[in-house]
Protein backbone atom coordinates (compact mmCIF):
# COMPACT_ATOMS: atom_id res chain seq x y z
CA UNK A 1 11.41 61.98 127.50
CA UNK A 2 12.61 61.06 131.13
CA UNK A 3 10.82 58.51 132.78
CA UNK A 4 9.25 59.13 136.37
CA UNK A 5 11.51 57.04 138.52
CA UNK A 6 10.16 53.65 139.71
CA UNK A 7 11.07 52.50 143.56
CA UNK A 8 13.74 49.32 143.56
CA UNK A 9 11.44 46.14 143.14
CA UNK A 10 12.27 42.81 141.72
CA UNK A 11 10.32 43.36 138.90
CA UNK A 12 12.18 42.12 135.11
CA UNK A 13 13.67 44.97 133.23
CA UNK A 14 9.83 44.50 130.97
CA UNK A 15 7.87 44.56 133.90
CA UNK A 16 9.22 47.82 134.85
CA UNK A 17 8.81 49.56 131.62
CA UNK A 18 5.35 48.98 131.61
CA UNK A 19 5.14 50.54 134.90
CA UNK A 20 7.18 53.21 133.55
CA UNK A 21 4.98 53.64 130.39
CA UNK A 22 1.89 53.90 133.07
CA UNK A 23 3.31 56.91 135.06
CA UNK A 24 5.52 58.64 132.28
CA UNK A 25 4.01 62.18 131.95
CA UNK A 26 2.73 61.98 128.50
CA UNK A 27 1.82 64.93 126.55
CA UNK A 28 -1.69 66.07 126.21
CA UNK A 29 -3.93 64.89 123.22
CA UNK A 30 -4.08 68.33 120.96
CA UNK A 31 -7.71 68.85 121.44
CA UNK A 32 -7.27 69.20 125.56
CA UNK A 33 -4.39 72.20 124.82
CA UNK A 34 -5.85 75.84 125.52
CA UNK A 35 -5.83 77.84 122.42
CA UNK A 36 -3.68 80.86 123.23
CA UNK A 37 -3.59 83.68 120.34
CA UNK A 38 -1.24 86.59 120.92
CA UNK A 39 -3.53 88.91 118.79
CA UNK A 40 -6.53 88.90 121.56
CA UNK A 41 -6.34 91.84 123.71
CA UNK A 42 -4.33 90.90 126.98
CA UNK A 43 -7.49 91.54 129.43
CA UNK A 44 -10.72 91.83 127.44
CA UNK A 45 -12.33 93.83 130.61
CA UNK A 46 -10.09 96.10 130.75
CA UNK A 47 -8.91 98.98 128.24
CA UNK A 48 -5.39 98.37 126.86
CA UNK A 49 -3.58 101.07 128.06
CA UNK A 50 -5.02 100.35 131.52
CA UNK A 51 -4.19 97.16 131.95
CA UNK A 52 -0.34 98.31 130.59
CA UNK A 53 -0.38 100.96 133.25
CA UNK A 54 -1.58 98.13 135.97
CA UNK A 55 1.30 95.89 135.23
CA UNK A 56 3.65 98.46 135.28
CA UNK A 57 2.60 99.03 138.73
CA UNK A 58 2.89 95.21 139.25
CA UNK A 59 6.23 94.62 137.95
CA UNK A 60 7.27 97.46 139.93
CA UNK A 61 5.87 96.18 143.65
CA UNK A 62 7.11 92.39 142.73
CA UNK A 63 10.86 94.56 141.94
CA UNK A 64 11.02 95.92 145.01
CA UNK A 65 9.98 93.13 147.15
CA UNK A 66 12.62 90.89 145.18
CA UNK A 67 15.45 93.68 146.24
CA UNK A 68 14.17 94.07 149.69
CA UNK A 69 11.67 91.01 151.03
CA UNK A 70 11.44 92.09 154.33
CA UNK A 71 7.82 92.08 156.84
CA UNK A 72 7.51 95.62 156.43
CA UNK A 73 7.80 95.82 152.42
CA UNK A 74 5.90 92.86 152.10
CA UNK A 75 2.79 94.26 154.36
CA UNK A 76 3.35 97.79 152.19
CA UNK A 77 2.99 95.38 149.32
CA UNK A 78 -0.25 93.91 150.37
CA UNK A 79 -1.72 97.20 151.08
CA UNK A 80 -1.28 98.96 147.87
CA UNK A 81 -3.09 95.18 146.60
CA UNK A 82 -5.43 95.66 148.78
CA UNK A 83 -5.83 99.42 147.14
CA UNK A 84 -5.53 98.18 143.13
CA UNK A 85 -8.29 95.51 143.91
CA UNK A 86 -10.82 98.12 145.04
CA UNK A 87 -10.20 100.21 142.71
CA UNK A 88 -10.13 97.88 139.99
CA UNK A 89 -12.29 94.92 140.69
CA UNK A 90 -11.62 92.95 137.41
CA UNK A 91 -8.01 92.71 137.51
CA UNK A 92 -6.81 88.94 138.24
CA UNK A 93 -2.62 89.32 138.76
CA UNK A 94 -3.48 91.79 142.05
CA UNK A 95 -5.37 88.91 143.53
CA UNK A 96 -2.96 86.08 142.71
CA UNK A 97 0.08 88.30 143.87
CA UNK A 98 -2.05 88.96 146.84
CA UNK A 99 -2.32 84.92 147.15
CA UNK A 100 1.65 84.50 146.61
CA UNK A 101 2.66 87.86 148.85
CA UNK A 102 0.25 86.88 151.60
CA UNK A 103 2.06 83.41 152.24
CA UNK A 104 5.27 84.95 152.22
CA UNK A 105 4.73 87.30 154.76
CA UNK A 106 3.02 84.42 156.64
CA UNK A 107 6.58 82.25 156.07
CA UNK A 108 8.39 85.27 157.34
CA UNK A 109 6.47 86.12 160.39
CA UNK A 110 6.07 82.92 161.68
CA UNK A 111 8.95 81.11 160.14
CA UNK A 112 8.27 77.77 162.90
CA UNK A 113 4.43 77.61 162.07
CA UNK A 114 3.19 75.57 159.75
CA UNK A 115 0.61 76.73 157.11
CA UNK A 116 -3.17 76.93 159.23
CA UNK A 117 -5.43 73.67 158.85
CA UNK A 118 -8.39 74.56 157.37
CA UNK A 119 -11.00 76.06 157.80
CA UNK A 120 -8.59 79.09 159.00
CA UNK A 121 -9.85 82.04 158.08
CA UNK A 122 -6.01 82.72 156.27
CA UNK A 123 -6.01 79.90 154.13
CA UNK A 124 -9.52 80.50 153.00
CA UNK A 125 -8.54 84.09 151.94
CA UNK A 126 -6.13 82.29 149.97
CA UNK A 127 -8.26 79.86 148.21
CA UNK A 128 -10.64 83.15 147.62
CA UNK A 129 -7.67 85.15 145.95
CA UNK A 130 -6.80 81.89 143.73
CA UNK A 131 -10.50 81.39 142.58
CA UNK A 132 -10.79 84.95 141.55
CA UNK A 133 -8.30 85.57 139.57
CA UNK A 134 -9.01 82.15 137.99
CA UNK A 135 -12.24 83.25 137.26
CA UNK A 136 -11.39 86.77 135.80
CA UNK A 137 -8.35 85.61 133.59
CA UNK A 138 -10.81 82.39 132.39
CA UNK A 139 -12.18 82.98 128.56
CA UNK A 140 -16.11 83.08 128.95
CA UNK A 141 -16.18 79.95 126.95
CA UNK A 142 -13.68 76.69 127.40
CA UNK A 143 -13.26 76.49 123.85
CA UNK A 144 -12.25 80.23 123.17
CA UNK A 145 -8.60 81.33 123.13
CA UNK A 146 -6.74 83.25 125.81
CA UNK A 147 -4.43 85.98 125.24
CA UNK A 148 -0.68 85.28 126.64
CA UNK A 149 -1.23 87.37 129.87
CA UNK A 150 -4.29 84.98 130.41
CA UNK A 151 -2.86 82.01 129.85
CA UNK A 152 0.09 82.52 132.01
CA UNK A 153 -2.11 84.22 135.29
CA UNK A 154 -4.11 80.73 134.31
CA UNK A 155 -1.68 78.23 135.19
CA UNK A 156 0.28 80.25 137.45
CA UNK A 157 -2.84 80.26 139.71
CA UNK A 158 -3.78 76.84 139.24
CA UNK A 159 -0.23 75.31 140.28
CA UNK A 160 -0.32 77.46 143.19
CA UNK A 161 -3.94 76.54 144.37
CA UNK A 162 -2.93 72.78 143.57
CA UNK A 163 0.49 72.77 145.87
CA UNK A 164 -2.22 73.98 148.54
CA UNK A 165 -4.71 71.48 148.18
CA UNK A 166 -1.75 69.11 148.46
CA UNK A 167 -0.88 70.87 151.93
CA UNK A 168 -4.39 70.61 153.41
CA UNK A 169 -4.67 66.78 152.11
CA UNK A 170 -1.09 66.59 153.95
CA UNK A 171 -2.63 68.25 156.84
CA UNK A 172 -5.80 65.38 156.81
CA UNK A 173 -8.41 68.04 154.60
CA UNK A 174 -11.02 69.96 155.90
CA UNK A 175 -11.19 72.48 153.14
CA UNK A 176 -14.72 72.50 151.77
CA UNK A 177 -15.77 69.83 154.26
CA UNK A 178 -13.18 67.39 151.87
CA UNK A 179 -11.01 64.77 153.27
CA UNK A 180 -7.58 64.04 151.99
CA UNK A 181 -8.17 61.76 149.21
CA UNK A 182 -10.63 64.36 147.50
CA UNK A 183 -8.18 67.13 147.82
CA UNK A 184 -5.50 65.47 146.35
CA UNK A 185 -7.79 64.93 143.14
CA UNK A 186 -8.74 68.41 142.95
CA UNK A 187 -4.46 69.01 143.05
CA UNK A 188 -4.55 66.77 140.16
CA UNK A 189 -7.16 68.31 138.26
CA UNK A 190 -5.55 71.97 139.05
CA UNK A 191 -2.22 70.39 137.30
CA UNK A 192 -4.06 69.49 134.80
CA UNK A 193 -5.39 72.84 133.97
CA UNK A 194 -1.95 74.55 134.55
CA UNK A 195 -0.52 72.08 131.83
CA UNK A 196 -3.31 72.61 129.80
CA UNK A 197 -2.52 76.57 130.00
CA UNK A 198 1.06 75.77 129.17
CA UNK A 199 2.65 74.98 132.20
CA UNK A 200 5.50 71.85 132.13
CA UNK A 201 8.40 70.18 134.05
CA UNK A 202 7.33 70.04 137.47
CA UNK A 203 3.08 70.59 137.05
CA UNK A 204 3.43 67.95 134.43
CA UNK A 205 5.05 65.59 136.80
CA UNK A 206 2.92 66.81 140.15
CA UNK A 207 -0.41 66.23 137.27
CA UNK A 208 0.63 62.51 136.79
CA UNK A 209 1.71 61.60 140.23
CA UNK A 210 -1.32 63.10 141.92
CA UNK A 211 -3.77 61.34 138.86
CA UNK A 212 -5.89 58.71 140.78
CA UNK A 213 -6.72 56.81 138.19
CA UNK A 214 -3.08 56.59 137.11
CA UNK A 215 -2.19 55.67 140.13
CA UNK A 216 -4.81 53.26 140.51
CA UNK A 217 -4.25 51.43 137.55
CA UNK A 218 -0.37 51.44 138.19
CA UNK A 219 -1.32 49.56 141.77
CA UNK A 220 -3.39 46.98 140.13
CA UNK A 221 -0.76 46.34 137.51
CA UNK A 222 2.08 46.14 140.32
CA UNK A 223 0.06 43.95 142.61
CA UNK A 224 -0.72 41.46 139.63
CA UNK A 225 2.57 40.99 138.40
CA UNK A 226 3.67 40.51 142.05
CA UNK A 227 0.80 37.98 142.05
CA UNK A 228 2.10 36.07 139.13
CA UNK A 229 5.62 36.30 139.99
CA UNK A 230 5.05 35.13 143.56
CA UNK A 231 2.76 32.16 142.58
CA UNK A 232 5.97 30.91 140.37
């Protein structure tokens, strides 16, 4: 497993490592992985061949945006979302396309402006998107399985909420009357969850670099060997 890189210090080849060791992304302990069984029905609150008809939809908006990502298709896009969410309430991939789609449009409309500080009414329509379909792709109990179409809305939506709490903390906070330094642990718990639902590579990395007590701990271990190295 690669090693998150460690900034040039004067540190002994030993010293490093166990800075290393501190901050490699290790994997999770087998009882904090979500239990994800393909046999469970993809939705449980929706019929089968409604939720099959849904996607197809899905696939089929997210196709033609991919071939064509202009303003107009994109807005078209959002308004048959708008459409599938009324319609069907209990359906979590129209509001986390919504999410994704609605900062695209934002990027390509106003390519110069940075994403609004909080508490704009934009980014909180985000954060309201993310939280739902959270919440309607989320097993009623912790400890039950997910189907696959669960599990991957799960950590899809999670990363994507956590890259924006990164933003606002970027940005000095202000979502939910949080400052910086509690934003960026709710990023790291987000990562966490998106690993937990199977994500890897880059969440995995984002969850350990954004972990305050790993980062903590790898700060008092740096400024002690420092210490004892300086007082030679």
């Amino acid at each position: 497993m690669a090693a998150t890189a460690i900034p040039t210090t004067p540190l002994s080849q030993n010293d490093t490592r166990i800075l290393q060791a501190l901050f490699d992304p290790e994997p999770l302990p087998s009882q904090d992985v979500a239990p994800i069984n393909p046999s469970l029905p993809s939705l449980p609150a929706l019929p089968e061949p409604t939720f099959t008809a849904l996607e197809a939809g899905q696939t089929t908006l997210i196709l033609t945006i991919e071939s064509n990502p202009t303003v107009p298709t994109l807005a078209s896009a959002l308004s048959q979302l708008d459409t599938t969410i009324s319609q069907t309430p209990l359906y979590p991939s129209a509001y986390l396309n919504r999410a994704m789609l609605s900062r695209m449009h934002f990027s390509l409309t106003s390519p110069d402006t940075p994403l609004p500080a909080a508490p704009h009414p934009f980014l909180a329509h985000l954060f309201t998107d993310l939280a739902r379909a959270i919440h309607l792709a989320s097993p009623s109990s912790p400890t039950d399985a997910a189907s696959p179409y669960q599990a991957r809305i799960l950590r899809t939506a999670y990363t994507h909420r956590a890259y924006l709490y990164l933003k606002c903390a970027e940005q000095g906070g202000g979502v939910e009357g949080r400052d910086a330094v509690e934003l960026e642990e709710l990023a790291s718990k987000d990562f966490g969850d998106a690993v937990r639902w199977g994500a890897g590579g880059v969440e995995r990395d984002m969850w350990v670099r954004t972990n305050p007590w790993r980062r903590m701990c790898g700060g008092i271990v740096r400024e002690a060997i420092e210490g004892e190295r300086g007082e030679c």
